[in-house]
C-alpha atoms as a PDB file:
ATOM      1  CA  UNK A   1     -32.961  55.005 -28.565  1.00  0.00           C
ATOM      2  CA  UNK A   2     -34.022  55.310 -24.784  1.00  0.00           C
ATOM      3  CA  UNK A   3     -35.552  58.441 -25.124  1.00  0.00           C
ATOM      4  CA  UNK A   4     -37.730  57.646 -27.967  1.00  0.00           C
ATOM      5  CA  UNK A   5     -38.882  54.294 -26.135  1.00  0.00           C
ATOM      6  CA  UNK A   6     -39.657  56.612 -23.094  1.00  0.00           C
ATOM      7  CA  UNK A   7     -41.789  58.826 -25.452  1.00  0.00           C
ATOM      8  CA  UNK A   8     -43.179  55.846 -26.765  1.00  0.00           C
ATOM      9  CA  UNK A   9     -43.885  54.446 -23.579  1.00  0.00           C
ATOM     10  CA  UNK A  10     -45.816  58.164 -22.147  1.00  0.00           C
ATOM     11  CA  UNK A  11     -47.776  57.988 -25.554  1.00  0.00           C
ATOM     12  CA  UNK A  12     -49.240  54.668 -24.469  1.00  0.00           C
ATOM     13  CA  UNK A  13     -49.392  55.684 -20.676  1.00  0.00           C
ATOM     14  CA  UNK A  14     -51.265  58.511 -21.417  1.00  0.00           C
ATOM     15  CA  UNK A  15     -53.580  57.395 -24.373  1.00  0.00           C
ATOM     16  CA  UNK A  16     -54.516  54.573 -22.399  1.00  0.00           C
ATOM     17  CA  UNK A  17     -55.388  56.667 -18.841  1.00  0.00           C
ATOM     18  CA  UNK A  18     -57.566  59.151 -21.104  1.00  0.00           C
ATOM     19  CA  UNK A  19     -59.217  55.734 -23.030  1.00  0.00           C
ATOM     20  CA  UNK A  20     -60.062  54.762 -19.363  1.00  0.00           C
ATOM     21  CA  UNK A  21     -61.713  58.022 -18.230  1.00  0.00           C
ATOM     22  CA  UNK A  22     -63.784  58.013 -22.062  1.00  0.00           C
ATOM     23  CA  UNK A  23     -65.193  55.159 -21.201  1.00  0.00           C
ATOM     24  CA  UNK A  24     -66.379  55.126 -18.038  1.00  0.00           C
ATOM     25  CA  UNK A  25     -67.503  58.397 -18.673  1.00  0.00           C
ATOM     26  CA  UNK A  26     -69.733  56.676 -21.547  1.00  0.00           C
ATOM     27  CA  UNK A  27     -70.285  53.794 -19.549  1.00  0.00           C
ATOM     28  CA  UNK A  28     -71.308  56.047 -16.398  1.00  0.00           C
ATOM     29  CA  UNK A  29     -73.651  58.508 -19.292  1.00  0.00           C
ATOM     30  CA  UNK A  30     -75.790  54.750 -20.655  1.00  0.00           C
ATOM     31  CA  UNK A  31     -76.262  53.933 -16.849  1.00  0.00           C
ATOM     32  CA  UNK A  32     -77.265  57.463 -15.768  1.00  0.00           C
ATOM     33  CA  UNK A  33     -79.697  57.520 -19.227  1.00  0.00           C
ATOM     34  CA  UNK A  34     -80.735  54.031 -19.097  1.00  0.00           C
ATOM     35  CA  UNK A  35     -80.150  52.192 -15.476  1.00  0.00           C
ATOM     36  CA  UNK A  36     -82.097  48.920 -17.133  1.00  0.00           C
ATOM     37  CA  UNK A  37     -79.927  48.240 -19.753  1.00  0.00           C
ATOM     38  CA  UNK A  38     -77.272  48.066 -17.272  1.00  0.00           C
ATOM     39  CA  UNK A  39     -78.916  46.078 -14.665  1.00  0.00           C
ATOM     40  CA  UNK A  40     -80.449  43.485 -17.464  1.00  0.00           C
ATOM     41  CA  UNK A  41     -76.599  43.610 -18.251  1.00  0.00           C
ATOM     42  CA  UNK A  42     -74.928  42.346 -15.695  1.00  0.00           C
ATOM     43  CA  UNK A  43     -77.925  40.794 -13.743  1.00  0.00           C
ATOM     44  CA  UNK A  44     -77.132  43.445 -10.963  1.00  0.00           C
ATOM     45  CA  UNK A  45     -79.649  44.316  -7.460  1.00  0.00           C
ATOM     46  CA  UNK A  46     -77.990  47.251  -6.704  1.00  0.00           C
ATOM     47  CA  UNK A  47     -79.443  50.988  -6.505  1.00  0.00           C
ATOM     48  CA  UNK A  48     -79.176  53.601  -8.736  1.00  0.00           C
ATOM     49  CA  UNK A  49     -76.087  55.102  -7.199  1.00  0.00           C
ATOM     50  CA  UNK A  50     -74.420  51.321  -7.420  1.00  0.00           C
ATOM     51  CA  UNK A  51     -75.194  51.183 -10.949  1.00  0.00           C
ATOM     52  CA  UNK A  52     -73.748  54.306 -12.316  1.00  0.00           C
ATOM     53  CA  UNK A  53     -70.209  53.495 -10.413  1.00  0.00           C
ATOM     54  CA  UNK A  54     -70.075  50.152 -11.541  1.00  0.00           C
ATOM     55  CA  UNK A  55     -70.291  51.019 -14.638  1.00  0.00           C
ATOM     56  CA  UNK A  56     -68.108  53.597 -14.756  1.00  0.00           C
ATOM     57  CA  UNK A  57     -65.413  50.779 -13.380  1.00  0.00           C
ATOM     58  CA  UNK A  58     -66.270  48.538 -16.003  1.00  0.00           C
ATOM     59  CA  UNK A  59     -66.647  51.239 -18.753  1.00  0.00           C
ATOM     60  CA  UNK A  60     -63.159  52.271 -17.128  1.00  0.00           C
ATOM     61  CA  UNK A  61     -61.588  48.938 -17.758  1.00  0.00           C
ATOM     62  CA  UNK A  62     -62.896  48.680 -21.352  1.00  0.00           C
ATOM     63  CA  UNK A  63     -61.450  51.773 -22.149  1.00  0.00           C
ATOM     64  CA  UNK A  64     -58.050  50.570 -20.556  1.00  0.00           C
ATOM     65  CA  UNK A  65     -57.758  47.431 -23.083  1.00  0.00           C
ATOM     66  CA  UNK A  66     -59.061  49.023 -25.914  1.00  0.00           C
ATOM     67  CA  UNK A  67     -56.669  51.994 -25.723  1.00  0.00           C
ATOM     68  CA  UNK A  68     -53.865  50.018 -24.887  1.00  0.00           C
ATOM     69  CA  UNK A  69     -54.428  48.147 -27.935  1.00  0.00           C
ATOM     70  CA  UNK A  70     -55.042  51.045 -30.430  1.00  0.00           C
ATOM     71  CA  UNK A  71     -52.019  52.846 -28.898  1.00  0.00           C
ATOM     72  CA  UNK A  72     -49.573  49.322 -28.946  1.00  0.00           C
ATOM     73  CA  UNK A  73     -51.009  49.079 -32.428  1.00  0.00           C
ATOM     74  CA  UNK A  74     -49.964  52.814 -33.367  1.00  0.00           C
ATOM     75  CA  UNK A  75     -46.712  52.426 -31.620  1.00  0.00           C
ATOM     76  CA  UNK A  76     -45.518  49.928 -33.556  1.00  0.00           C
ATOM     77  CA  UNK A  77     -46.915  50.452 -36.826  1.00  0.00           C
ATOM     78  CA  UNK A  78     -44.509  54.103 -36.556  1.00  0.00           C
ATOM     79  CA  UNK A  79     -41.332  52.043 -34.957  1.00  0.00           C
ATOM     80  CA  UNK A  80     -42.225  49.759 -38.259  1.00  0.00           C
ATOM     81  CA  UNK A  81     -42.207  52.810 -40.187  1.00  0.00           C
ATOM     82  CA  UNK A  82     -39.175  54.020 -38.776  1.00  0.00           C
ATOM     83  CA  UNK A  83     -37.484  50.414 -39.034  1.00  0.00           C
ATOM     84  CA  UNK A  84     -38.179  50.530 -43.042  1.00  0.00           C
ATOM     85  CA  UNK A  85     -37.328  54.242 -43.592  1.00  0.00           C
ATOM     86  CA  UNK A  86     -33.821  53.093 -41.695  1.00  0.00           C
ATOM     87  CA  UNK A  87     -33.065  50.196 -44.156  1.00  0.00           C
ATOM     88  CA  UNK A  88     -33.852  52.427 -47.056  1.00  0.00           C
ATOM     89  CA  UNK A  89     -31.502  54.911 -46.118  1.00  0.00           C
ATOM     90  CA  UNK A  90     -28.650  52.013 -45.283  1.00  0.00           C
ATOM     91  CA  UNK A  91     -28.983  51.089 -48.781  1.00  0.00           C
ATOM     92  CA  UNK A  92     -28.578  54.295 -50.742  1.00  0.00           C
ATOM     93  CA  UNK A  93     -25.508  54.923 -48.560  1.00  0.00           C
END
């Protein structure tokens, strides 16, 4: 039981560090291709350097809460999967 909540917990861990690095890569890509988009955005006076790290941090956190949340989701639907395979084989014993 601990070791499979340890896997589960590196699955999320690490699902949710590469989310992170996807999207601020993405975020960083729109800011590098379009700088506007992100300054009309956020309403932001900063320089072109400026713009491309902050949103790389804020494509960074997006990518945080959304893979945390597909990964919790994933996690759970397979320790529900695992809770109903576990009453089925109760019963036919």
């Amino acid at each position: 039981m601990i070791k499979s909540a340890v896997n589960y917990f590196s699955i999320i861990l690490f699902g949710s560090l590469v989310s992170a690095l996807m999207g601020g890569g993405f975020a960083a890509l729109i800011a590098t291709v379009s700088p506007e988009l992100v300054t009309n955005i956020f309403s932001l006076r900063l320089g072109d350097a400026g713009i491309s790290r902050y949103a790389f941090s804020v494509g960074m956190l997006w990518g945080l809460f959304i893979g945390v949340g597909a990964t919790c989701f994933a996690c759970g639907l397979s320790a529900l999967v695992q809770i109903i395979r576990l009453r089925v084989e109760h019963k036919s014993t």
